[in-house]
Structures are given as C-alpha cells and as structure tokens.
C-alpha atoms as a PDB file:
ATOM      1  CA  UNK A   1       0.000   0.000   0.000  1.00  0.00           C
ATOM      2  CA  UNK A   2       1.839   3.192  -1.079  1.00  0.00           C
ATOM      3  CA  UNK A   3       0.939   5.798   1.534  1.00  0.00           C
ATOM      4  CA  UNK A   4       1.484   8.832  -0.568  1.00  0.00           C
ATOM      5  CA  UNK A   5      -1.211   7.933  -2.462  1.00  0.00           C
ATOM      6  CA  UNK A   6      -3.729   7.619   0.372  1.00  0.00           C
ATOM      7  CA  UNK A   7      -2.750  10.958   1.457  1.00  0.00           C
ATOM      8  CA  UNK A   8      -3.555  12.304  -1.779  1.00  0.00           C
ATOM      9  CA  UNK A   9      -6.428  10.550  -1.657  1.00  0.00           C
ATOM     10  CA  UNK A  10      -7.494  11.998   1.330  1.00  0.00           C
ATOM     11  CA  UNK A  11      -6.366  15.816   0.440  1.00  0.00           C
ATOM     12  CA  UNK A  12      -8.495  16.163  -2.562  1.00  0.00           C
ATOM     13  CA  UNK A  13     -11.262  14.601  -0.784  1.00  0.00           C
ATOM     14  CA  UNK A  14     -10.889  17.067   1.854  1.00  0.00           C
ATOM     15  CA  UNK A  15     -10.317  20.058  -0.654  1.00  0.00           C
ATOM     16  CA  UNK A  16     -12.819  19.265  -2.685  1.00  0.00           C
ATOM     17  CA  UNK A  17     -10.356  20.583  -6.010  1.00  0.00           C
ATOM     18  CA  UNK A  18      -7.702  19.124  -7.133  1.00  0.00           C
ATOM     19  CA  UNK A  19      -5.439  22.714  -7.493  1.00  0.00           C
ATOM     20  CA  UNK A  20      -6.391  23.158  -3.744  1.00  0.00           C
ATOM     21  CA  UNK A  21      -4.896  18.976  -3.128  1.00  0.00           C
ATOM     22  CA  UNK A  22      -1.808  20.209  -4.703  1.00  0.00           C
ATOM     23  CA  UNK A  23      -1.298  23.173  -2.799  1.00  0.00           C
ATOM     24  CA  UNK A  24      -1.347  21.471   0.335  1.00  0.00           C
ATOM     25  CA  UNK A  25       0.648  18.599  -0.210  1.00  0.00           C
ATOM     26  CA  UNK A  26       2.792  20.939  -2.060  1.00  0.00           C
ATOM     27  CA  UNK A  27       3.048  18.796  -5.336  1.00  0.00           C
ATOM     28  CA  UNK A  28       1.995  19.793  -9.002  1.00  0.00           C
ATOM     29  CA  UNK A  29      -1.547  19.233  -9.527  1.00  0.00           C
ATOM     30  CA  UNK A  30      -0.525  16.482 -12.574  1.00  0.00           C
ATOM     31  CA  UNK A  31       1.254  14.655 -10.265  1.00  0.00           C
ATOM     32  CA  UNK A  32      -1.528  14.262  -7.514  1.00  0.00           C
ATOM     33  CA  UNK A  33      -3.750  13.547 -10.167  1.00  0.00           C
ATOM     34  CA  UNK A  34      -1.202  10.455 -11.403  1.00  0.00           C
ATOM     35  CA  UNK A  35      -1.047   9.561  -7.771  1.00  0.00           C
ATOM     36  CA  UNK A  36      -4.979   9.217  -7.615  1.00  0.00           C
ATOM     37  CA  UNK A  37      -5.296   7.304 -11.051  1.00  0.00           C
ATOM     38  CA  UNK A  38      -2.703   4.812 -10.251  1.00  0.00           C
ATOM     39  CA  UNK A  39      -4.803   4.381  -6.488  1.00  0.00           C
ATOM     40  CA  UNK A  40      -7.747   3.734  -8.226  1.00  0.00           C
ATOM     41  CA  UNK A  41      -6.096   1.220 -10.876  1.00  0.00           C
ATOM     42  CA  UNK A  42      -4.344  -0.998  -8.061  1.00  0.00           C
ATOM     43  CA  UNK A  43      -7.370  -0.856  -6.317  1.00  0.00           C
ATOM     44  CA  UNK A  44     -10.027  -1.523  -9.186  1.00  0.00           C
ATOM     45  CA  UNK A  45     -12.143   1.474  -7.634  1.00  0.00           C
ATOM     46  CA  UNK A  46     -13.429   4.303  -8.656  1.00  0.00           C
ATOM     47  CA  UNK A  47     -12.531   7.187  -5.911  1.00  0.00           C
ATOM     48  CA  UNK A  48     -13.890   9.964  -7.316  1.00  0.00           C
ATOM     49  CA  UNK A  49     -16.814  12.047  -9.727  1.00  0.00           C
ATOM     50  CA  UNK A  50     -15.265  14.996 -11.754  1.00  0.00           C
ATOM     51  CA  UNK A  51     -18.232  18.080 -11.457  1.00  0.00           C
ATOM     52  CA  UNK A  52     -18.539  21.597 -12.197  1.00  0.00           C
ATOM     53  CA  UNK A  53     -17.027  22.593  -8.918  1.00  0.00           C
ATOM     54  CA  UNK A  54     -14.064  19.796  -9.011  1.00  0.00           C
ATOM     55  CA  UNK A  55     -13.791  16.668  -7.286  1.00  0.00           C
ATOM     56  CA  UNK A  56     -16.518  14.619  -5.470  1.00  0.00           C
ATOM     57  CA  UNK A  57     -16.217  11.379  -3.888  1.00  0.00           C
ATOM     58  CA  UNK A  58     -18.001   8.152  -5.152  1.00  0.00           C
ATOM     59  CA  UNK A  59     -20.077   6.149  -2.785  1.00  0.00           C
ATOM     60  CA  UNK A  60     -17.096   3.834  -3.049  1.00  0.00           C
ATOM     61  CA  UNK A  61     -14.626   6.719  -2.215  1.00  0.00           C
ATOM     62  CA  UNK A  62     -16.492   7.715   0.530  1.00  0.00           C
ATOM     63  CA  UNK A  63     -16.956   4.625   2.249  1.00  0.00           C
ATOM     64  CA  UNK A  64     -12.755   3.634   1.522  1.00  0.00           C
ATOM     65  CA  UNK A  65     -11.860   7.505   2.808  1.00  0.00           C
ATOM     66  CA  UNK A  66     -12.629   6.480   6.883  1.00  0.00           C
ATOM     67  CA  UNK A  67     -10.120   3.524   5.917  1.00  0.00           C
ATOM     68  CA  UNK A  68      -7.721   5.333   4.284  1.00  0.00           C
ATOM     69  CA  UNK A  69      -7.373   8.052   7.344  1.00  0.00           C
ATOM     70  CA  UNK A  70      -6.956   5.631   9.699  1.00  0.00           C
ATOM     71  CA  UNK A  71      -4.280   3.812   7.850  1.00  0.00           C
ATOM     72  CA  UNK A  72      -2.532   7.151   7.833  1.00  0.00           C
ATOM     73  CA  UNK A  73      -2.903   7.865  11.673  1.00  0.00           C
ATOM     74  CA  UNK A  74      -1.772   4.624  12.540  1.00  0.00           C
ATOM     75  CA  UNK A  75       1.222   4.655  10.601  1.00  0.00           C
ATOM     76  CA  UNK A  76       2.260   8.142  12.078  1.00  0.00           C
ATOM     77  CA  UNK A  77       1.471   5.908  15.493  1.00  0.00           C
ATOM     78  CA  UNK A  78       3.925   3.494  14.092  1.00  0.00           C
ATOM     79  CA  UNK A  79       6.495   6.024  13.759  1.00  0.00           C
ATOM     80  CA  UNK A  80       6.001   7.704  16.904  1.00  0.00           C
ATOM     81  CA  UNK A  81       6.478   4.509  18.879  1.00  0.00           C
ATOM     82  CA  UNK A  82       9.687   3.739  17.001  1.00  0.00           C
ATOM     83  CA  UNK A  83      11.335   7.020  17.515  1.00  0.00           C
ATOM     84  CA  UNK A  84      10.204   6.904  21.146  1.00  0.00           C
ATOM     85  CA  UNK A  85      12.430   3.814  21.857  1.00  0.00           C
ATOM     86  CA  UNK A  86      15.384   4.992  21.049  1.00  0.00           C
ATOM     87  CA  UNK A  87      14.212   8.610  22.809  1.00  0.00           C
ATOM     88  CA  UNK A  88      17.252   9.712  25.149  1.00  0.00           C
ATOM     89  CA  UNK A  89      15.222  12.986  25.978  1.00  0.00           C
ATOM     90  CA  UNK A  90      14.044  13.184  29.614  1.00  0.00           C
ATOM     91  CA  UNK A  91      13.474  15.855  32.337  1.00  0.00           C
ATOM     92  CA  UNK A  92      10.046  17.065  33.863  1.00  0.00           C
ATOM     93  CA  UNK A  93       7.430  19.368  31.943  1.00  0.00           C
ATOM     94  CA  UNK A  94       5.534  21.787  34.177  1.00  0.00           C
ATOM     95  CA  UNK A  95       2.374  22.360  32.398  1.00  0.00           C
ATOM     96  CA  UNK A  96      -0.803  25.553  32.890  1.00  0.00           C
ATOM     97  CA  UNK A  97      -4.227  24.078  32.201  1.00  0.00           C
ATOM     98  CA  UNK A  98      -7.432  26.088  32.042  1.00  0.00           C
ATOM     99  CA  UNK A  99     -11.175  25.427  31.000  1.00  0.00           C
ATOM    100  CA  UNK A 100     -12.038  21.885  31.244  1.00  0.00           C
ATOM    101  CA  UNK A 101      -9.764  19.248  29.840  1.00  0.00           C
ATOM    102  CA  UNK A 102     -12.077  18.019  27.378  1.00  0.00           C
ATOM    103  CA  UNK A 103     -12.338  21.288  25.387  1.00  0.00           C
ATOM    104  CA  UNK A 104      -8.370  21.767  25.727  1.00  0.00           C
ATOM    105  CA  UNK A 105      -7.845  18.314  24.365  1.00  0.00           C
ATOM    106  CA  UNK A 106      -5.523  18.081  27.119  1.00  0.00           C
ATOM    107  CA  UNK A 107      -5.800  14.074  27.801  1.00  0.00           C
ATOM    108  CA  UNK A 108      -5.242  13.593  24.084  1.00  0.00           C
ATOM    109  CA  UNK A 109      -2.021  15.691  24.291  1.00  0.00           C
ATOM    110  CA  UNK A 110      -0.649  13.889  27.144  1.00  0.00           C
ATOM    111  CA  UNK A 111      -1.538  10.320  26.019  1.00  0.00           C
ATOM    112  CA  UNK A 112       0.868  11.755  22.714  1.00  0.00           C
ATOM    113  CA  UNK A 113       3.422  13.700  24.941  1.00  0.00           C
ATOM    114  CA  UNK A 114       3.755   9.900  26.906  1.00  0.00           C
ATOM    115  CA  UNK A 115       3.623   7.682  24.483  1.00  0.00           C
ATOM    116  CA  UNK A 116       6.557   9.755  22.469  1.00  0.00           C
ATOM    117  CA  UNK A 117       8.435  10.706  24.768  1.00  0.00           C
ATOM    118  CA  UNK A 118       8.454   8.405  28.030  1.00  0.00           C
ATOM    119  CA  UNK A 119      11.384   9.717  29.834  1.00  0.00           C
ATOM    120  CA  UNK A 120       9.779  13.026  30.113  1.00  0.00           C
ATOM    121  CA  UNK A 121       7.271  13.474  33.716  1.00  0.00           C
ATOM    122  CA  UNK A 122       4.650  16.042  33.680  1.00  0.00           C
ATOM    123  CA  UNK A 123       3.213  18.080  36.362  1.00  0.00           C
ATOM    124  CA  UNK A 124      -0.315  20.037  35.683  1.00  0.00           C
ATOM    125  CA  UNK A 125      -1.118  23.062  37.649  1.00  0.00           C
ATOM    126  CA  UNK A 126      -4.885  24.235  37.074  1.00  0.00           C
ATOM    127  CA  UNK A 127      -5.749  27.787  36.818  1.00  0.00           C
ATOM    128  CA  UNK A 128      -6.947  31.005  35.827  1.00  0.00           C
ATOM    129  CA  UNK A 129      -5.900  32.185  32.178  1.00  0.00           C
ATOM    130  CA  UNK A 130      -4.100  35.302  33.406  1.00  0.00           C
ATOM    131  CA  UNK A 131      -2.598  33.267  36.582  1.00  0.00           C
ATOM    132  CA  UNK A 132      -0.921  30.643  33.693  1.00  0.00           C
ATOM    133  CA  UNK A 133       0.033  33.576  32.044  1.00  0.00           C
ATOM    134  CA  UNK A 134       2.008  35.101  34.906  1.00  0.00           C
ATOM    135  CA  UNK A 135       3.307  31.538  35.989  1.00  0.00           C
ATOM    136  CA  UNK A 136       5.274  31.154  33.009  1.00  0.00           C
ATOM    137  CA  UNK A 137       6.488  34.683  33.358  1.00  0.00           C
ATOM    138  CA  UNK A 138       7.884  33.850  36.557  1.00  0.00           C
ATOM    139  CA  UNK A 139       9.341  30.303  35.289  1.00  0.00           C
ATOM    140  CA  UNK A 140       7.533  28.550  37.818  1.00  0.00           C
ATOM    141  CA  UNK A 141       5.615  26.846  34.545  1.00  0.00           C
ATOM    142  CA  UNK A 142       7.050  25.563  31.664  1.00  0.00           C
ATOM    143  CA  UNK A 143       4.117  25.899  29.206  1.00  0.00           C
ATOM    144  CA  UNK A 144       0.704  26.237  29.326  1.00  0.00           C
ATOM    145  CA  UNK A 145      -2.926  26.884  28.218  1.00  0.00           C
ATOM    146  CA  UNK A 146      -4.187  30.885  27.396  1.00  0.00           C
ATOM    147  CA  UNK A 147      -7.038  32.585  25.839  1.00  0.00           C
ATOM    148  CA  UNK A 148      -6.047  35.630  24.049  1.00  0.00           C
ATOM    149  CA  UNK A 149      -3.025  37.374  22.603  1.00  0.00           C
ATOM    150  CA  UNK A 150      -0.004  36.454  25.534  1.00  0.00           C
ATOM    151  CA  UNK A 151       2.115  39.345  24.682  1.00  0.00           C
ATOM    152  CA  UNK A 152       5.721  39.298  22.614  1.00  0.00           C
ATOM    153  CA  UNK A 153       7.871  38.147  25.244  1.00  0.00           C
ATOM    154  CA  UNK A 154       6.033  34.873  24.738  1.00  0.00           C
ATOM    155  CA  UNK A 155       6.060  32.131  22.042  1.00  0.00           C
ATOM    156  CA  UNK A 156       2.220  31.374  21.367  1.00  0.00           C
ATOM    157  CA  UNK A 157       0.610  28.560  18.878  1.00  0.00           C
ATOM    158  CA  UNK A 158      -2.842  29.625  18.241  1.00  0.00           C
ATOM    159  CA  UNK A 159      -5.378  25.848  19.010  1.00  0.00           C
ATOM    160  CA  UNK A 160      -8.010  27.216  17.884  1.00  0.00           C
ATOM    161  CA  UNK A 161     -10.474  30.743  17.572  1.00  0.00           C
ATOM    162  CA  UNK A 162     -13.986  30.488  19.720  1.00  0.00           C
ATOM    163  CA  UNK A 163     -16.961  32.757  20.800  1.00  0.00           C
ATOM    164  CA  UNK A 164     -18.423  33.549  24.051  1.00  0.00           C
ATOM    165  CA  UNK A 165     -21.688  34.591  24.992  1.00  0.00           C
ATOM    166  CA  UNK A 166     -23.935  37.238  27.353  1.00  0.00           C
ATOM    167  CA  UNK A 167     -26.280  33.852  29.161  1.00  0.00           C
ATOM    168  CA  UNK A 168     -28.948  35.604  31.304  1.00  0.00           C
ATOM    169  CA  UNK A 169     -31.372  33.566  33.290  1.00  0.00           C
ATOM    170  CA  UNK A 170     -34.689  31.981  32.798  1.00  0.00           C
ATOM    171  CA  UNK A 171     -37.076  34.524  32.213  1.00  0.00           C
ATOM    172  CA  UNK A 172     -35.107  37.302  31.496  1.00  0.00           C
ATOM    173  CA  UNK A 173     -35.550  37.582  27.473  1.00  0.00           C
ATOM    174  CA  UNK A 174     -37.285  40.924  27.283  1.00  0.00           C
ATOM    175  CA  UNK A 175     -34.217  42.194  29.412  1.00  0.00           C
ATOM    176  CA  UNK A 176     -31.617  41.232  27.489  1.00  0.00           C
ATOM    177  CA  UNK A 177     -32.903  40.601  23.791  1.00  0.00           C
ATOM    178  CA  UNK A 178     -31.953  43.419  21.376  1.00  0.00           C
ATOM    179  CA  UNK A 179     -29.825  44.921  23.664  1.00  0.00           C
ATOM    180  CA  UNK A 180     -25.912  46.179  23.615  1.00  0.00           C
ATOM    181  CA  UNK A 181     -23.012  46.246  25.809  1.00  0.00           C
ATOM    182  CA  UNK A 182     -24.297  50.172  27.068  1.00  0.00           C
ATOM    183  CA  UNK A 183     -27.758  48.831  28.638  1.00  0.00           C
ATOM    184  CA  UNK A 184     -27.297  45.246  29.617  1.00  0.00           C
ATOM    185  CA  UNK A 185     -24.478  47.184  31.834  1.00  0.00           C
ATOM    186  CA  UNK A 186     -27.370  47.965  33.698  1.00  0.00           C
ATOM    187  CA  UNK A 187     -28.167  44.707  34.562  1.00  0.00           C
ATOM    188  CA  UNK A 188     -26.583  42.795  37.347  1.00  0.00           C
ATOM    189  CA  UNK A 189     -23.304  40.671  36.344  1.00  0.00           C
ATOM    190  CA  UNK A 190     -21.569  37.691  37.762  1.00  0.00           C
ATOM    191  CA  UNK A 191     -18.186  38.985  37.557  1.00  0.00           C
ATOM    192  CA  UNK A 192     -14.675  37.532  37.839  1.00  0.00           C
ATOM    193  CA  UNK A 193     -10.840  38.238  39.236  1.00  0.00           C
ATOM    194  CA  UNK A 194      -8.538  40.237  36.426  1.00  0.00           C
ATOM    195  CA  UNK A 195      -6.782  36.986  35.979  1.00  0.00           C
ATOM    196  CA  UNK A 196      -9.443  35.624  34.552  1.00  0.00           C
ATOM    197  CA  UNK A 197     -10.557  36.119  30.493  1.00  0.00           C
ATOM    198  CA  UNK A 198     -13.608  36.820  31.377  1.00  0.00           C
ATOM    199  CA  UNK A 199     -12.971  39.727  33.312  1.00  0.00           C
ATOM    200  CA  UNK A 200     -10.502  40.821  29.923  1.00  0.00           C
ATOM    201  CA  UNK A 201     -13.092  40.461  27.400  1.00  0.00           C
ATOM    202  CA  UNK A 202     -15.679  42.364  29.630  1.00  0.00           C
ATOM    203  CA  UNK A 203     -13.504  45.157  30.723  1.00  0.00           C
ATOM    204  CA  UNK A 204     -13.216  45.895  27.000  1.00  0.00           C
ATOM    205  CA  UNK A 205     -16.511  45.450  25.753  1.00  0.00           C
ATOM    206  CA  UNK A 206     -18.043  47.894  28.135  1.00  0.00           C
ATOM    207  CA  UNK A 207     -15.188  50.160  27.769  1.00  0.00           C
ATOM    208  CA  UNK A 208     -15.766  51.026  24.278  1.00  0.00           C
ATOM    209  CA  UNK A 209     -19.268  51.692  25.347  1.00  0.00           C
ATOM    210  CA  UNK A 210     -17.875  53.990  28.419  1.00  0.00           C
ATOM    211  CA  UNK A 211     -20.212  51.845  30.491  1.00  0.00           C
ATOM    212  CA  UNK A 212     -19.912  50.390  34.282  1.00  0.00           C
ATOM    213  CA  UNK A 213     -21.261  46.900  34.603  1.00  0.00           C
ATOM    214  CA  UNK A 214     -23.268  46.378  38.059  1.00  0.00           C
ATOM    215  CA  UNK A 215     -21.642  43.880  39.719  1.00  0.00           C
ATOM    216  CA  UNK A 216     -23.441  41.562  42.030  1.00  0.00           C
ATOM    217  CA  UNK A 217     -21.307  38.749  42.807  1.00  0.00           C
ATOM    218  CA  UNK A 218     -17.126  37.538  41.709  1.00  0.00           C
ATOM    219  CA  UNK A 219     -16.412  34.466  41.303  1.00  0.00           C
ATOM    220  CA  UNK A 220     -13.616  32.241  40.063  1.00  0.00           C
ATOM    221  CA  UNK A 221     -14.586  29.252  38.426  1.00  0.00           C
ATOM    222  CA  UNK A 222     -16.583  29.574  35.265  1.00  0.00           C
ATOM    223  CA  UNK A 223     -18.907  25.973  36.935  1.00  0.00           C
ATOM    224  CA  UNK A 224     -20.065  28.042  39.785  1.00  0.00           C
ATOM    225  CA  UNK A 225     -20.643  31.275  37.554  1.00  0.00           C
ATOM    226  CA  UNK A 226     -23.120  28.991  35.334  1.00  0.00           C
ATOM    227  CA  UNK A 227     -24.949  28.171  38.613  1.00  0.00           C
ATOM    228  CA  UNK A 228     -25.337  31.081  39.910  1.00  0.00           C
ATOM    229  CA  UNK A 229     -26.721  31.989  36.211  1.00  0.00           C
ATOM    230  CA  UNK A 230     -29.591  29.170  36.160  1.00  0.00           C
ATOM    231  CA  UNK A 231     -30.082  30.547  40.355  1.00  0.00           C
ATOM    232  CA  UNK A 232     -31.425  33.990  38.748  1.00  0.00           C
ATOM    233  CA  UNK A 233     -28.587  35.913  40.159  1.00  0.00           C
ATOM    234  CA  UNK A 234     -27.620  37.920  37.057  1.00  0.00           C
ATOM    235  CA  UNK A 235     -25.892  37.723  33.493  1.00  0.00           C
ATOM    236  CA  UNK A 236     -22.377  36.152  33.063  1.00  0.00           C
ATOM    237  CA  UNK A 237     -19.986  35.390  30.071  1.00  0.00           C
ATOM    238  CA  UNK A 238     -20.489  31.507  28.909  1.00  0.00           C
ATOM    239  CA  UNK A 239     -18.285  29.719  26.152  1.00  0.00           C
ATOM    240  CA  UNK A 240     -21.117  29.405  22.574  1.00  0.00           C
ATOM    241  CA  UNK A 241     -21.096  25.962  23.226  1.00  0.00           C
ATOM    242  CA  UNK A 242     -22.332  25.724  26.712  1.00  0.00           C
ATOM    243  CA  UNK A 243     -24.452  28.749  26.332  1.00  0.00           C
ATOM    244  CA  UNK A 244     -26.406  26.991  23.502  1.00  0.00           C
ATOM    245  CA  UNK A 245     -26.763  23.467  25.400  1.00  0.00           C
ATOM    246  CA  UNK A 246     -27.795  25.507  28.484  1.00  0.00           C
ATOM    247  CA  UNK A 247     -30.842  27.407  26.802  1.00  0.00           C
ATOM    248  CA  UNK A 248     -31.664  24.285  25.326  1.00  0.00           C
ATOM    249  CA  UNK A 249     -31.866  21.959  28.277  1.00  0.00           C
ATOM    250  CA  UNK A 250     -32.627  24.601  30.757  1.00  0.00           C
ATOM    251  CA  UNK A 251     -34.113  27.262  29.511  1.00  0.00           C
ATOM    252  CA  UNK A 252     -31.840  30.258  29.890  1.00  0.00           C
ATOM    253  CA  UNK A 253     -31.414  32.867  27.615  1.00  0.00           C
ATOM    254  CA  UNK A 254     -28.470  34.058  25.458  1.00  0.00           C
ATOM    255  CA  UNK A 255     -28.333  38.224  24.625  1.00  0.00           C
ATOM    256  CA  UNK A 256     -29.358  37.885  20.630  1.00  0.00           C
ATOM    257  CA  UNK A 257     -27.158  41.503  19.951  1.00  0.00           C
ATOM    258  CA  UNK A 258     -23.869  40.814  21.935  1.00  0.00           C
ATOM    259  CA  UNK A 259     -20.887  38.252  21.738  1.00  0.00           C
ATOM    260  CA  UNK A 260     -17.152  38.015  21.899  1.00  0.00           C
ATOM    261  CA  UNK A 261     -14.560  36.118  20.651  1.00  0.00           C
ATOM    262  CA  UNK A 262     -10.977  34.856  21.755  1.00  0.00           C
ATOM    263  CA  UNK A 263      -8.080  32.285  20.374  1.00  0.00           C
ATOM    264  CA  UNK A 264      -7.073  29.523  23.163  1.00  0.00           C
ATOM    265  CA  UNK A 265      -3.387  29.213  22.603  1.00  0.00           C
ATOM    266  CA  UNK A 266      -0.328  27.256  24.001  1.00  0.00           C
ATOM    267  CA  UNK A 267       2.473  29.718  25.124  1.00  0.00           C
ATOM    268  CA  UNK A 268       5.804  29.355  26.672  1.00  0.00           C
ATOM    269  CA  UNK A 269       8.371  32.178  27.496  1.00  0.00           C
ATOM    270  CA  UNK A 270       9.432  33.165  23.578  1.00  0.00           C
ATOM    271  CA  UNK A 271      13.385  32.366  25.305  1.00  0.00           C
ATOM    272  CA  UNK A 272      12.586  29.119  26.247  1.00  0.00           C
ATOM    273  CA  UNK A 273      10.776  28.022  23.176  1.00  0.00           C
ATOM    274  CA  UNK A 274      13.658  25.727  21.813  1.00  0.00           C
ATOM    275  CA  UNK A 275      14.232  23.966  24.899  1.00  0.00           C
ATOM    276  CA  UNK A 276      13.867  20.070  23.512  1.00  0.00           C
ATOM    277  CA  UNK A 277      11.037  19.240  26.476  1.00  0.00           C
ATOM    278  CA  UNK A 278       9.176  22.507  25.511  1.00  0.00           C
ATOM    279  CA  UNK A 279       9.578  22.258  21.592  1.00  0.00           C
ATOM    280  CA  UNK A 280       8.605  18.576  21.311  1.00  0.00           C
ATOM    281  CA  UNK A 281       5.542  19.341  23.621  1.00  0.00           C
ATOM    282  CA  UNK A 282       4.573  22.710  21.092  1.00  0.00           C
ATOM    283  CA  UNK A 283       4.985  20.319  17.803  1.00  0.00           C
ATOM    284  CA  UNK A 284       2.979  17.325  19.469  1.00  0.00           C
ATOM    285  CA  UNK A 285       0.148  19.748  20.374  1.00  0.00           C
ATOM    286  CA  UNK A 286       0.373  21.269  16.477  1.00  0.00           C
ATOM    287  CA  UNK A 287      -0.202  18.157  15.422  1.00  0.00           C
ATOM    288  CA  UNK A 288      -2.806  17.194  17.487  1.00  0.00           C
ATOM    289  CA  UNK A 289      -4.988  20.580  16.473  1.00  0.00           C
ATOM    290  CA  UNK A 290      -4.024  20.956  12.920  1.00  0.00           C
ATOM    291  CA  UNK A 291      -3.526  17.287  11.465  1.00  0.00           C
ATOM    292  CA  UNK A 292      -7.094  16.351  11.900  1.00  0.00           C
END
C-alpha cells in the first residue's frame, strides 16, 4: 500500500479541487492527479466524480476515505512509537491548564506527549488564564494553556479561535434581547478576578461603550458562575457551546445583539521556546490541532 497515495487521496477529498490537493501537499496538480489514477487502478475502484465545482467522492470513495485516514494515523502511530524507543530525551514538563480538559484536548495531548516521549514526567497546575500567564512569566511553569493574545515576550501557537456569549437567566428575554453592551451594563453581572478572560473580554466590551457593569457577585470558576446563572442571580460570560446546550436543556437565555470572541493558545516564554522538552511538547500539540 503506497501511503502517498492515500494521502492524496485523502487531500483532494478534503479540498474538494484538485489545485487546492496540490497546494497542500505541495506537489503539481498532474502529479496528484497520477497519484490518484494509479490508487484507483491498483485498487479496481473508482474514488472519485469529476463536477462543475471539481472533485466529489463516489459512494465507493467515501466509504474507503474512513479507511484510508486511519491507515494514515496509525502509521504516524507506528512512527512515533519507534522514535520513542530509542528517545534519550528526559526531564520534567511543568504544564498551565485552564477550562475543562475536554475542550483543551488536554488528555489527548498527554496520552501523545507519553507515548513519544516516556522519559519526560509532567506536572499540571490548574488555573486562571491570566494566573498561567504570569506563571510562566515567573518560570515557575514551563508551558501552558491561554485565551487571548499572551504578549511578545512569549512564544504562542494559536489551538483554535472560539466565541463567548452574554447567558442571562430563565425569564429574562425581554431584558436582554436586542440589547448592547451600554444597557445590559445595567443589569446585574456575575463577575470575575482580572486573571481571569472573562474579566478581559468584559472590561473591553463595556469600555468602548464607556459603560460600568453592576456587579453583584465575583467568582472564580466559570462551573459556579453557570450556577449562579440558572439561580437567577444575574448575566455572566459563557463559552457558545455551553451557552447553547444551556438554553436548550434549561431554559436560559443568550443576549441575541452581543458576543465576543478569543483564540485559546499554548504559550511558553518566547526564550525558552527551543528547549527540547518545551519544543517537542509545542509540535505534538500542532499536530494534534491541525492534522485532523
């Protein structure tokens, strides 16, 4: 089974176009398209339906493509166990984590960061975004989890770009629908510490709008600001996800005019970024977020 012809398989069934295929894998686009004529002659199949807009997979491409990607995974697996037993690099890896480990994808990054690199103990600290941030500064962490733009001293791999949203309680929809930043500021808020991104994405927001936010309660962790949401104590900043599956199951109600968004990166002092512990961890969690 040649493998460079299952991942051009795979790229042009992800891109759709053949030009776009070629880009990516950085090839010419005749040569993918040898690559996928000679994959569809050893394997008798047709992969794929030429159309006004480019490529489109078969009902046999589509139902090989699954296949096909997890031959590829598992043969980067392969070669990630090899190099790891012949790994000589060791040491500890002091490691910020934020939000809930799920969204970070931080048990898939350690079960990587372990399974290439054995030698190498971690430590997890959980925290406030702006309390990583500072850890780092002070070397007491190696690396870490933050939402939002570190600063230059650090070295910073975006993950991934999200929303947040204004979640009021039950009942409250004619007080927050069709409303801005200027008069839900008159509304009471479940704030948080400076350290934390709410409290950074808020301070801004009403800022532009030279607006004071009344603040009823402050509050650290982002479980017991949802609670006191759904309790009917006021309006607090909830990740899109969680504000959706929270007006859906419960009933509460998002601000329709109002929303904010943020990057959750992985940062280490910019100085420290080619340490081998800290620059294998940064290229295992690139893959992990941008080899899907």
């Amino acid at each position: 089974m040649d493998l460079t012809q299952l991942r051009a398989f795979i790229t042009v069934a992800r891109e759709g176009n053949l030009t776009r295929a070629a880009q990516s894998l950085h090839l010419t686009q005749p040569a993918v398209s040898l690559q996928i004529k000679s994959l569809q002659s050893n394997l008798k199949v047709q992969l794929f339906t030429r159309t006004p807009n480019g490529m489109a997979l078969t009902n046999d491409g589509a139902k090989l493509l699954p296949l096909a990607e997890r031959i590829i995974a598992c043969s980067s697996e392969f070669m990630q166990a090899a190099e790891s037993l012949h790994s000589t690099l060791s040491g500890s890896l002091s490691i910020g984590t934020i939000l809930d480990p799920e969204f970070t994808r931080l048990g898939s990054f350690l079960k990587k960061l372990v399974e290439g690199y054995p030698h190498i103990s971690t430590q997890l600290q959980q925290g406030m975004s702006g309390w990583v941030h500072q850890q780092i500064k002070n070397n007491a962490l190696d690396a870490g989890y933050y939402l939002g733009n570190a600063g230059r001293i650090y070295h910073s791999l975006t993950l991934t770009s999200f929303s947040y949203n204004v979640l009021a309680p039950q009942g409250w929809k004619h007080r927050v629908q069709g409303k801005n930043w200027d008069a839900l500021a008159a509304l009471p808020w479940i704030w948080s510490p400076p350290e934390s991104v709410h409290n950074r994405l808020l301070t801004k927001a009403f800022a532009e709008y030279k607006a004071e936010p009344v603040r009823v309660a402050l509050v650290d962790q982002e479980a017991s600001m949802l609670d006191l949401v759904k309790s009917g104590v006021g309006l607090s900043l909830v990740r899109e996800s969680i504000a959706l599956r929270e007006a859906h199951a419960h009933g509460q109600v998002i601000a329709d005019r109002v929303s904010v968004t943020t990057e959750l990166c992985f940062i280490c002092l910019k100085k420290r970024k080619h340490e081998p512990a800290i620059a294998n961890a940064f290229s295992l969690m690139n893959a992990l977020w941008n080899n899907e």
